[in-house]
N, C-alpha and C. Protein backbone atom coordinates (compact mmCIF):
# COMPACT_ATOMS: atom_id res chain seq x y z
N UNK A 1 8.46 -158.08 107.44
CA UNK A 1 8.87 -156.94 106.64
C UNK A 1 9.29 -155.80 107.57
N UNK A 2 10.40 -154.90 107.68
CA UNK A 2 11.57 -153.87 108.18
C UNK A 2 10.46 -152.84 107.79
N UNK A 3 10.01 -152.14 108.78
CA UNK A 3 8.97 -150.82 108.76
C UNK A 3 10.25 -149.78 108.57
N UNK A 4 9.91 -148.76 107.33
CA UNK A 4 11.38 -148.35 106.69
C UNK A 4 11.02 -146.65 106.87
N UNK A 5 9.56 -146.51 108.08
CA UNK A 5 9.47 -145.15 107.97
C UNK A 5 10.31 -144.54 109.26
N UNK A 6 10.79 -143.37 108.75
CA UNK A 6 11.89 -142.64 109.54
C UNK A 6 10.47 -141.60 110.75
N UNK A 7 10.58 -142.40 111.94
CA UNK A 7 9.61 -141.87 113.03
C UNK A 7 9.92 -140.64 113.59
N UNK A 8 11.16 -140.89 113.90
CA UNK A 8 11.78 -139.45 114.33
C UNK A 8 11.03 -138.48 113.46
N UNK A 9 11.25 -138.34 112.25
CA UNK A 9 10.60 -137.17 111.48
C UNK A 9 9.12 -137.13 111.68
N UNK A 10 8.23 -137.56 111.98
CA UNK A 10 6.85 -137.74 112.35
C UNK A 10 6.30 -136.13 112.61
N UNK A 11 6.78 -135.88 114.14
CA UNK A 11 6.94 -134.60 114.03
C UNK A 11 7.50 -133.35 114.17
N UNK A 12 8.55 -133.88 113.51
CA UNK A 12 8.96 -132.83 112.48
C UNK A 12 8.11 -131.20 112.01
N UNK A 13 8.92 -130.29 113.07
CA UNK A 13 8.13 -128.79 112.07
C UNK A 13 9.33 -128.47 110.96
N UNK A 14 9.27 -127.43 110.12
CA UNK A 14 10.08 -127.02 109.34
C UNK A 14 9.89 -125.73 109.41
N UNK A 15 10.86 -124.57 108.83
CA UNK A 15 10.52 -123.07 108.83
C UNK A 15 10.50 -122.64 106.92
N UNK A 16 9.79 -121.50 107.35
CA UNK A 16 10.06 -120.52 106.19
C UNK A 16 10.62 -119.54 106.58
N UNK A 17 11.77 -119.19 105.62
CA UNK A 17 12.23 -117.98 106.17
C UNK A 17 12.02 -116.83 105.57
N UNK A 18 11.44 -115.92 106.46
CA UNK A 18 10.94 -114.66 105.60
C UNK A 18 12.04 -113.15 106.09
N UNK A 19 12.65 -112.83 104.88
CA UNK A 19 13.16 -111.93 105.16
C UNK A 19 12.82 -110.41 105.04
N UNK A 20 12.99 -109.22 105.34
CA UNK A 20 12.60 -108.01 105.05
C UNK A 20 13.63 -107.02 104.68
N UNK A 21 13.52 -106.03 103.72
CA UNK A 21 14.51 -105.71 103.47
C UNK A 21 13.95 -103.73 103.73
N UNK A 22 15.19 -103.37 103.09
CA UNK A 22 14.93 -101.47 103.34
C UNK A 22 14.17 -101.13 104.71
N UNK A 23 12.87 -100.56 103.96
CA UNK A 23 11.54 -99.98 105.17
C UNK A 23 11.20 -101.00 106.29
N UNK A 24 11.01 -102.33 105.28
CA UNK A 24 10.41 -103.27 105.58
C UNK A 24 10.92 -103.89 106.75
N UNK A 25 12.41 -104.23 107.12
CA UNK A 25 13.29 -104.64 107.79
C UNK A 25 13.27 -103.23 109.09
N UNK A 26 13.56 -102.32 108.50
CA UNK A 26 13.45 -100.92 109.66
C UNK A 26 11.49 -101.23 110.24
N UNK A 27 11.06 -101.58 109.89
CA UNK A 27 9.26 -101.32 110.58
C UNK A 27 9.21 -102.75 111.13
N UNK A 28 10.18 -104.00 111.09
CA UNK A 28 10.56 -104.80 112.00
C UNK A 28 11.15 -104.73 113.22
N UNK A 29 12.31 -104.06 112.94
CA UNK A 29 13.31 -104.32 113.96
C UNK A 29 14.28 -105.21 113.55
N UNK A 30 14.09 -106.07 112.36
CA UNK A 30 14.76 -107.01 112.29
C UNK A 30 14.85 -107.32 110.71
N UNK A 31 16.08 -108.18 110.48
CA UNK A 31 16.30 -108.76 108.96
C UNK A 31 15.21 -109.80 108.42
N UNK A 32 15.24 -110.65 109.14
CA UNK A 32 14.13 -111.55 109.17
C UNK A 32 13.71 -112.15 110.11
N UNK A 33 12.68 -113.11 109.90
CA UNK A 33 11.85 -114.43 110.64
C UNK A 33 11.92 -115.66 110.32
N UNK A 34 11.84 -116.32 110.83
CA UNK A 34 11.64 -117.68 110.47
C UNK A 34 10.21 -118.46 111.31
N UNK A 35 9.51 -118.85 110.56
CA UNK A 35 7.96 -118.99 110.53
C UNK A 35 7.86 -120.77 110.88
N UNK A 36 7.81 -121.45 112.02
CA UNK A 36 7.39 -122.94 112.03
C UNK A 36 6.22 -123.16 111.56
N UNK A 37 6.36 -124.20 110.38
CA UNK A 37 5.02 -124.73 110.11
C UNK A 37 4.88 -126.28 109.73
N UNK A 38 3.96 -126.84 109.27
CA UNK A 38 4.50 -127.90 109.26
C UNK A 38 3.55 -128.62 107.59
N UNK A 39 3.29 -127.60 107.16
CA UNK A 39 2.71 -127.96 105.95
C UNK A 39 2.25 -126.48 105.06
N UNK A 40 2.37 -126.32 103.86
CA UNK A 40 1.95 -124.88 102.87
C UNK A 40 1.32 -124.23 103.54
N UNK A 41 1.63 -123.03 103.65
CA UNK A 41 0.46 -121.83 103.86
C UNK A 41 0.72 -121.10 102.83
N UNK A 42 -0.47 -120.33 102.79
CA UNK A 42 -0.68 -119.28 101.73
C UNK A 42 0.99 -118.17 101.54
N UNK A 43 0.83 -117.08 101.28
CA UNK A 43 1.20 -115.75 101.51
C UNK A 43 0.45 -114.90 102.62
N UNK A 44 -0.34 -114.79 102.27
CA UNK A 44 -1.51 -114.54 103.34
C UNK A 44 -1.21 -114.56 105.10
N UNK A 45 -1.23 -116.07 104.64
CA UNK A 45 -1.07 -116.23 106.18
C UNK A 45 0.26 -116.05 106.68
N UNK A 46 1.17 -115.68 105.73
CA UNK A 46 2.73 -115.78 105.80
C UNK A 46 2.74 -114.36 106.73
N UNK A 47 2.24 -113.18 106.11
CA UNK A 47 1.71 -111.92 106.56
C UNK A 47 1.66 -112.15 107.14
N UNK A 48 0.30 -112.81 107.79
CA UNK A 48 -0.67 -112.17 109.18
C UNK A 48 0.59 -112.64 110.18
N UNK A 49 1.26 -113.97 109.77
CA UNK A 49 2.32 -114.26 110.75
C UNK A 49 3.13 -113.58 110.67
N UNK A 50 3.97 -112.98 110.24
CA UNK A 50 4.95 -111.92 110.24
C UNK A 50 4.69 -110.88 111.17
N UNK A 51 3.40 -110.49 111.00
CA UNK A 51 2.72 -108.99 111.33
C UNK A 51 2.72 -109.09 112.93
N UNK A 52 1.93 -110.72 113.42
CA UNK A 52 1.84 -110.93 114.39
C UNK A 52 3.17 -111.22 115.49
N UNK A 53 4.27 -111.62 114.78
CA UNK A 53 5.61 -111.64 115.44
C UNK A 53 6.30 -109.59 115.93
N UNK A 54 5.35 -108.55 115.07
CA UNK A 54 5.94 -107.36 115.10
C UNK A 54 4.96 -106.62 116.07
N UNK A 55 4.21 -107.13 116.85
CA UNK A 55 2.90 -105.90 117.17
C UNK A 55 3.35 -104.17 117.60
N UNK A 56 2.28 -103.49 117.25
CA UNK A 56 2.65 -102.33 117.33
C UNK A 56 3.40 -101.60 116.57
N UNK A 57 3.94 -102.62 115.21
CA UNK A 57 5.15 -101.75 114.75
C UNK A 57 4.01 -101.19 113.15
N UNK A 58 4.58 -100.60 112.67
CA UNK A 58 4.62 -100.55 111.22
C UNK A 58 4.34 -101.48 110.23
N UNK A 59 5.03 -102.56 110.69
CA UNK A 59 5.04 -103.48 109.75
C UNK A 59 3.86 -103.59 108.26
N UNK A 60 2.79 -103.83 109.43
CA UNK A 60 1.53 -104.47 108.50
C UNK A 60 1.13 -103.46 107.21
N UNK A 61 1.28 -101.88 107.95
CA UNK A 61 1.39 -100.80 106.56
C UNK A 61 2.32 -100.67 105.30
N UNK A 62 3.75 -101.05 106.06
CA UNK A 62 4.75 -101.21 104.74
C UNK A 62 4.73 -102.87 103.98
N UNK A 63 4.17 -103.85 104.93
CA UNK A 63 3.99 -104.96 103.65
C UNK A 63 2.74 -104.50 102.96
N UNK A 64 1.70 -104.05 102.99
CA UNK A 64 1.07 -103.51 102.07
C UNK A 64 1.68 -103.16 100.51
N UNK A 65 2.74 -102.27 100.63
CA UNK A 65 3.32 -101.70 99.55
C UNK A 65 4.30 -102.42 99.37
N UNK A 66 4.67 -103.50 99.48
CA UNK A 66 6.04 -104.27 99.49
C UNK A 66 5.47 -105.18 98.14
N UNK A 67 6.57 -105.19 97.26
CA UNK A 67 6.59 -106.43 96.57
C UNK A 67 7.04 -107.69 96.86
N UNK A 68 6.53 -109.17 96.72
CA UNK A 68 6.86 -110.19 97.73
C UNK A 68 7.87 -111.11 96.02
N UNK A 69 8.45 -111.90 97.09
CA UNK A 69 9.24 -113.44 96.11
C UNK A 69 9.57 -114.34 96.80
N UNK A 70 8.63 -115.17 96.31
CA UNK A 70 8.77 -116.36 97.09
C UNK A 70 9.74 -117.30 96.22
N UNK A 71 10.79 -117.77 97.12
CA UNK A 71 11.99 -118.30 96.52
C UNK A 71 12.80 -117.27 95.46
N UNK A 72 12.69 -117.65 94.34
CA UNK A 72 13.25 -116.30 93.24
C UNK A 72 12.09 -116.14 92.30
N UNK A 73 10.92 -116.40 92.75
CA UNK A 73 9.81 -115.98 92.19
C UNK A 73 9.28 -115.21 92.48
N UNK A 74 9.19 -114.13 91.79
CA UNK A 74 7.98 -112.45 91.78
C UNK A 74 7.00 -113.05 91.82
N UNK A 75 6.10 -112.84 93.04
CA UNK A 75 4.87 -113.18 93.26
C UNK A 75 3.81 -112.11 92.38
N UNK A 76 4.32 -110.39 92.37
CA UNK A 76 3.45 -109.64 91.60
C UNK A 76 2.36 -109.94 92.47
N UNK A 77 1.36 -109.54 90.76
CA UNK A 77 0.22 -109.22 90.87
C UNK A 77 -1.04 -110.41 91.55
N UNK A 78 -0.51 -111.45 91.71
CA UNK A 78 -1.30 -112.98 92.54
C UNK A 78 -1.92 -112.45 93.84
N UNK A 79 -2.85 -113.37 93.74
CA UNK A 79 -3.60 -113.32 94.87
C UNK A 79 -2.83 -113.94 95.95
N UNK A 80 -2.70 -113.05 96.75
CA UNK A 80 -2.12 -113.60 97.90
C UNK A 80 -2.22 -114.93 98.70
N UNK A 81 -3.59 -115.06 98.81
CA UNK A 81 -4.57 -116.02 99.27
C UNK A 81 -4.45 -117.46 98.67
N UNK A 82 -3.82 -117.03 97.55
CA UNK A 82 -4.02 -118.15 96.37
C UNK A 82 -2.53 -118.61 96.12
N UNK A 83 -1.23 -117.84 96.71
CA UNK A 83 -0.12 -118.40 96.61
C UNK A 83 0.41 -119.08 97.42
N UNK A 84 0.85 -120.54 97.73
CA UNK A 84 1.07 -120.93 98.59
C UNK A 84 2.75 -121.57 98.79
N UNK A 85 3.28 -121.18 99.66
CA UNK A 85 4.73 -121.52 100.42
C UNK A 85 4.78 -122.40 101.51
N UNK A 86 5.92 -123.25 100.40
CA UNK A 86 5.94 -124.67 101.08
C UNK A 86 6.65 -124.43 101.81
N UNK A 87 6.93 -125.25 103.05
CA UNK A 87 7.99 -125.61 104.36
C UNK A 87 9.35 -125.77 103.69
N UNK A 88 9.96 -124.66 104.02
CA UNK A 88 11.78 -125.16 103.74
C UNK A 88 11.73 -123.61 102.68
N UNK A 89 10.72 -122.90 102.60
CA UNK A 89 10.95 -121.91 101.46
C UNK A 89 10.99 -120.60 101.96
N UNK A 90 11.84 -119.60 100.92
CA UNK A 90 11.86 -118.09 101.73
C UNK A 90 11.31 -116.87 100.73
N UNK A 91 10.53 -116.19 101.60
CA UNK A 91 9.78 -115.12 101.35
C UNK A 91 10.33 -114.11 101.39
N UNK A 92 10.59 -113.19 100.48
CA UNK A 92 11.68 -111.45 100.87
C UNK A 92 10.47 -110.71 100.53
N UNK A 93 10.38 -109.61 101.28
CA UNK A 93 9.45 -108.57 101.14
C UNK A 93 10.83 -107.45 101.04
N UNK A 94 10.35 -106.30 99.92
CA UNK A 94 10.91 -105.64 99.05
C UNK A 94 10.00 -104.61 98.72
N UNK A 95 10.06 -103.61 99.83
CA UNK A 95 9.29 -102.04 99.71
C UNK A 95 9.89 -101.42 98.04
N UNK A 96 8.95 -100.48 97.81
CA UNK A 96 9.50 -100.03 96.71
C UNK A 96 10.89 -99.07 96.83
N UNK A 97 11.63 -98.79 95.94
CA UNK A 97 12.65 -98.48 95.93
C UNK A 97 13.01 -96.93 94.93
N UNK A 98 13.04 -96.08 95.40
CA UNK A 98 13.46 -94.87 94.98
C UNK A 98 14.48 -94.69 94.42
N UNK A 99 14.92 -93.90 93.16
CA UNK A 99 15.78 -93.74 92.88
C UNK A 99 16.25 -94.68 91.38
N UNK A 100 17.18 -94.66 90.68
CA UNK A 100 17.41 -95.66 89.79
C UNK A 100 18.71 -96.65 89.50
């Protein structure tokens, strides 16, 4: 029997791409990240990784106040901890927005 598993992919990482926008993007330096992982992480940890790619900056204070969407989903009011983003998916953080 023809062993039909694709090895190359074995290991295989994948990214999430997390983008930042307004404040959020200015207390980066940057538009976005892209996060290697190789299986779900939270939101949570999506953060602490983000935060940890920015040291020294701002960052970690304006995702505080940022509303998150993972894919085209409003994460809201969820526990962070408790939402989890699969490999291949993107996160926008979205400070609040003044004005109408």
């Amino acid at each position: 029997m023809r062993d039909t598993l694709d090895r190359s992919k074995l290991n295989e990482t994948h990214v999430i791409h997390v983008s930042y926008w307004a404040a959020a993007k200015a207390a980066a330096g940057v538009a976005s990240d892209d996060l290697s992982v190789d299986a779900p992480i939270s939101l949570s940890e999506v953060v602490r990784r983000a935060v940890a790619l920015h040291p020294g900056s701002r960052l970690p204070d304006v995702l505080k106040a940022c509303s998150a969407l993972v894919g085209d989903r409003p994460v809201s009011s969820a526990d962070p901890d408790a939402v989890m983003v699969s490999p291949g998916s993107s996160v926008e953080f979205l400070p609040p927005f003044a004005g109408g």
